[in-house]
N, C-alpha and C. Protein backbone atom coordinates (compact mmCIF):
# COMPACT_ATOMS: atom_id res chain seq x y z
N UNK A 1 0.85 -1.17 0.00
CA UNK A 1 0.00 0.00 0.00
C UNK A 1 0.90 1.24 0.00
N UNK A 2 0.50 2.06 -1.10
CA UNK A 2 1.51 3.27 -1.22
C UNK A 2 0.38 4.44 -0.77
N UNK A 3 1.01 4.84 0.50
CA UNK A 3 0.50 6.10 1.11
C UNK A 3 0.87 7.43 0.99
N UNK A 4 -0.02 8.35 0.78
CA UNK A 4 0.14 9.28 0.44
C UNK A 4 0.85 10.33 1.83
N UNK A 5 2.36 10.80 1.91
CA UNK A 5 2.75 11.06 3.43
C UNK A 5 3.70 12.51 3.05
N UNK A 6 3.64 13.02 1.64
CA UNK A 6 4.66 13.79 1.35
C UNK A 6 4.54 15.02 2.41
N UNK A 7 2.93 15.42 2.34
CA UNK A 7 2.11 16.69 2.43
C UNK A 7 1.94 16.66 4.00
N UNK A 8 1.72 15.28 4.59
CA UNK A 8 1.44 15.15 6.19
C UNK A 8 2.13 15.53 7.63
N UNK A 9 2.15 16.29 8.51
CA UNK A 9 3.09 16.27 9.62
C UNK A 9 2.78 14.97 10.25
N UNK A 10 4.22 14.93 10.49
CA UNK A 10 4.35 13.61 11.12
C UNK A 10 3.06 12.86 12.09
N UNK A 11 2.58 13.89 13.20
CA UNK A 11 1.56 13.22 13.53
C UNK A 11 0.11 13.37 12.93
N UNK A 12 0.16 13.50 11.60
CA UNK A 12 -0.75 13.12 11.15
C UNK A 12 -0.31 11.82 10.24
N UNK A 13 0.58 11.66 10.06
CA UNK A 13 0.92 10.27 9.04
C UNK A 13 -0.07 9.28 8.74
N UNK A 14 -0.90 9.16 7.66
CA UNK A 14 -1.89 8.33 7.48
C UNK A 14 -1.64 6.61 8.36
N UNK A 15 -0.47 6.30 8.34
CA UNK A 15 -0.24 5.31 9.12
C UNK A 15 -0.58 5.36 10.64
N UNK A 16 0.11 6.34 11.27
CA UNK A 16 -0.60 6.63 12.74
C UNK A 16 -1.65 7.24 12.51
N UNK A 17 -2.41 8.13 11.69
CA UNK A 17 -4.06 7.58 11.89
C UNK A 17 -4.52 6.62 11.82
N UNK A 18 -4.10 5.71 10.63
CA UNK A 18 -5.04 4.13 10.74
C UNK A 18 -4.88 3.72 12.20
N UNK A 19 -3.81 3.53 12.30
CA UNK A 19 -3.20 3.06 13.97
C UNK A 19 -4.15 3.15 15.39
N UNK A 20 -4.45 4.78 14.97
CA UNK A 20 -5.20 5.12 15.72
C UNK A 20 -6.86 5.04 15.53
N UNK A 21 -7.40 4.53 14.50
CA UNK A 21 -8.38 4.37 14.03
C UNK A 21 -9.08 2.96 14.40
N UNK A 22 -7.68 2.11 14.25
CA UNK A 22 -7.70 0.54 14.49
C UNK A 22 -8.06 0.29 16.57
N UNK A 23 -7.10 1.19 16.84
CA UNK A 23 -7.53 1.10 18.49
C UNK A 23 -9.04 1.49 18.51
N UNK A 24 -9.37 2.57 18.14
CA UNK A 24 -10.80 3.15 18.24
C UNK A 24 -10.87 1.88 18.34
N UNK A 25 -11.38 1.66 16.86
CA UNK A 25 -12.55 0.09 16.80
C UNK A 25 -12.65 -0.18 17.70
N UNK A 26 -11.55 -1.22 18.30
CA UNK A 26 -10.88 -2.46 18.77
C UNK A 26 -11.41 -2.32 20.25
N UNK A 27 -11.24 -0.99 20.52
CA UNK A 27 -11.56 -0.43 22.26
C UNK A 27 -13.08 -0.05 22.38
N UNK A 28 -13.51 0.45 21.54
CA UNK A 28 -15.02 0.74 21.52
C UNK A 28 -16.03 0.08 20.82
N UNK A 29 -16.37 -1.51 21.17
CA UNK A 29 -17.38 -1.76 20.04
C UNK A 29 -18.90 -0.98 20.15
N UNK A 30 -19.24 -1.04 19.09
CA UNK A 30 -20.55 -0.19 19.03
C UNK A 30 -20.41 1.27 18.65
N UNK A 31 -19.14 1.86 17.79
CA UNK A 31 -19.04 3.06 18.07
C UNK A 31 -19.94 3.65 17.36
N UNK A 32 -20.54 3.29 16.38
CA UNK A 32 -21.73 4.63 16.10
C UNK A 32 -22.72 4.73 16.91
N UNK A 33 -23.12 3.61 17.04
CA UNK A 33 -24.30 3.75 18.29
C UNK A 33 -23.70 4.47 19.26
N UNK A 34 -22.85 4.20 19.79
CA UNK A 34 -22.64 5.23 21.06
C UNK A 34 -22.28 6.97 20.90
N UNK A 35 -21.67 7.01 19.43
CA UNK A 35 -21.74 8.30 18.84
C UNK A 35 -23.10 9.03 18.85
N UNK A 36 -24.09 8.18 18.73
CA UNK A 36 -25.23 9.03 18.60
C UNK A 36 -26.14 8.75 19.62
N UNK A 37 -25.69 8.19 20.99
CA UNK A 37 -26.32 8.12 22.14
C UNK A 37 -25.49 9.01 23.08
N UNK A 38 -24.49 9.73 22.64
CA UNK A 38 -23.72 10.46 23.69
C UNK A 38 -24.84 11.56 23.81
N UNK A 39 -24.90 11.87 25.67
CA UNK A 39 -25.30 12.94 25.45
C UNK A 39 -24.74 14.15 25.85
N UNK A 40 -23.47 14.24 25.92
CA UNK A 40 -22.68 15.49 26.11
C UNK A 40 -21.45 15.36 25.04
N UNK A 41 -20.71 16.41 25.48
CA UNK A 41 -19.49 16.62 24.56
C UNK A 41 -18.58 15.71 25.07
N UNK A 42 -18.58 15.56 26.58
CA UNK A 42 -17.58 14.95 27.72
C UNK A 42 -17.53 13.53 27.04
N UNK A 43 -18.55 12.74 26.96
CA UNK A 43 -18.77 11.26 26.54
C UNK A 43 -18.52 11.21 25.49
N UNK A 44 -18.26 11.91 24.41
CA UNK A 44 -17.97 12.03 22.84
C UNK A 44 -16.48 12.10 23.08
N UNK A 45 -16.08 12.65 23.54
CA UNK A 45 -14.25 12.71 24.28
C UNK A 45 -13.71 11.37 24.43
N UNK A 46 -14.49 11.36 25.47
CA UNK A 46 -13.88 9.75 25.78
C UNK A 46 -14.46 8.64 25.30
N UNK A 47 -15.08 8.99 24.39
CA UNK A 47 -15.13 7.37 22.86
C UNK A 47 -14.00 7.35 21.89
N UNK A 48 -13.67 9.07 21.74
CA UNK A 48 -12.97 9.48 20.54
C UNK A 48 -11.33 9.34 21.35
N UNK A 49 -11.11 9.35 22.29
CA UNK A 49 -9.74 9.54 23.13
C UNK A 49 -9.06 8.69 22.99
N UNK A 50 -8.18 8.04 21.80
CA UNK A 50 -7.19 6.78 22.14
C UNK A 50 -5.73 6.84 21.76
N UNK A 51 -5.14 5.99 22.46
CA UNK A 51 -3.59 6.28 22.11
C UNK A 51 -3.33 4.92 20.88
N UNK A 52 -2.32 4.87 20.28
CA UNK A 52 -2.07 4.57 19.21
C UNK A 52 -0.83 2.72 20.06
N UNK A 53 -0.65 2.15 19.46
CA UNK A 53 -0.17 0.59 20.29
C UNK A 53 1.35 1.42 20.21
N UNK A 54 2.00 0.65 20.86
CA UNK A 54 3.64 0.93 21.78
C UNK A 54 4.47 0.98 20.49
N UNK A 55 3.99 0.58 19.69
CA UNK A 55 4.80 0.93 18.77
C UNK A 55 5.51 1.92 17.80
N UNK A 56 4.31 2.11 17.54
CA UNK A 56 4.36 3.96 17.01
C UNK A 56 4.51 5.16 17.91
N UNK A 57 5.14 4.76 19.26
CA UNK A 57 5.51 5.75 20.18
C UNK A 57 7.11 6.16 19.72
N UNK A 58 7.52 5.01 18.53
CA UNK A 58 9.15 5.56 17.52
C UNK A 58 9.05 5.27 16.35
N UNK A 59 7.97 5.21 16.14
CA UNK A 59 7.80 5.28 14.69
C UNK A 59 6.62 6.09 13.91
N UNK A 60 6.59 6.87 12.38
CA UNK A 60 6.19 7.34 11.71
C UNK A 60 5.15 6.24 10.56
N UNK A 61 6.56 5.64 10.21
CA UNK A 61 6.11 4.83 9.24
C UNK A 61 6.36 3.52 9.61
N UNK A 62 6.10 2.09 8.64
CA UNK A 62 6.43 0.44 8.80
C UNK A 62 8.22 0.87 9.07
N UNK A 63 8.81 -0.04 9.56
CA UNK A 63 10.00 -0.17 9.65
C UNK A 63 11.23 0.78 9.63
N UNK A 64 10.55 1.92 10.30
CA UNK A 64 11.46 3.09 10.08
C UNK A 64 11.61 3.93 11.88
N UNK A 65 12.24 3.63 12.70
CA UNK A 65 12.24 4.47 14.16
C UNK A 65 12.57 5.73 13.93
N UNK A 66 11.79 6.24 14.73
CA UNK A 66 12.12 7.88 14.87
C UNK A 66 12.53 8.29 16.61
N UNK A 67 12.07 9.10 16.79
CA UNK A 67 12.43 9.48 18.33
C UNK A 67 10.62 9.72 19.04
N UNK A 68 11.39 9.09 20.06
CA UNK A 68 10.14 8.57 20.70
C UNK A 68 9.34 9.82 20.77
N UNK A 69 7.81 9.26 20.62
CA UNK A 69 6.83 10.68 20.79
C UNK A 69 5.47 9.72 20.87
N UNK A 70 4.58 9.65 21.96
CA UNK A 70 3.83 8.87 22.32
C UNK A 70 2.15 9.57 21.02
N UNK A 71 1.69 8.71 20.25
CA UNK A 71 1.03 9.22 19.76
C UNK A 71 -0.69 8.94 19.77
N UNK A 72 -1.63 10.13 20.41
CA UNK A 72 -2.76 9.93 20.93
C UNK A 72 -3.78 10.74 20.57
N UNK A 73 -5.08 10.93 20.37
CA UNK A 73 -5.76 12.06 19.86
C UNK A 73 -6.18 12.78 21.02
N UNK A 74 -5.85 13.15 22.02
CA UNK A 74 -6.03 13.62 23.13
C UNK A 74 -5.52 15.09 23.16
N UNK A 75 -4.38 15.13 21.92
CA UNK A 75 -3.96 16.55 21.66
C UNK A 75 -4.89 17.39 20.82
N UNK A 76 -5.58 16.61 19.90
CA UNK A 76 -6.22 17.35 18.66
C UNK A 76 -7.47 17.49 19.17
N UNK A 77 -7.73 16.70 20.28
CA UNK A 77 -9.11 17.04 20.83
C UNK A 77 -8.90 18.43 21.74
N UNK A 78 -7.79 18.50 22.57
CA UNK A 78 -7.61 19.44 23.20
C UNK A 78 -7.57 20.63 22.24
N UNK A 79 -6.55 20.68 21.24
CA UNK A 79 -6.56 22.02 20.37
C UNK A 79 -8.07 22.33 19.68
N UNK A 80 -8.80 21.44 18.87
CA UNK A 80 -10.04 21.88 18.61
C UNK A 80 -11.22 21.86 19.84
N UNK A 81 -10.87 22.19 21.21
CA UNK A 81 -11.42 22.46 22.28
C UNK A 81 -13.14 21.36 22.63
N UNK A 82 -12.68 20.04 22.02
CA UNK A 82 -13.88 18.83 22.19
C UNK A 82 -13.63 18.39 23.81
């Protein structure tokens, strides 16, 4: 799979989104239903809140280490104020 990564900052790397997309699932079954049974912003937080597996805490891409940087959506929720 050739990903598109020229244009991306690092923590957006389509790879650590899937990453982080894959925990969602994996941690929340039921997530639409519970998307549309939340009834605050608070509970929408913490469906959407996950950190990415131990791995990509040094890495960007497959088989490539970088310097460690723990990667979680807990920042992007904070900056767009969810």
């Amino acid at each position: 799979m050739d990903l598109e990564i020229r244009q991306a900052t690092a923590a957006n790397f389509p790879t650590v989104r899937l990453s982080q997309l894959a925990a969602m699932l994996s941690e929340t079954g039921g997530l639409f239903s519970k998307t549309i049974e939340a009834c605050d912003i608070k509970q929408l937080k913490n469906l959407f809140e996950v950190t990415a597996s131990g791995y990509w805490d040094d890495h960007y891409v497959f088989g490539k280490k970088s310097r460690f940087c723990p990667k979680s959506t807990d920042r992007w929720l904070r900056i767009y104020s969810l």
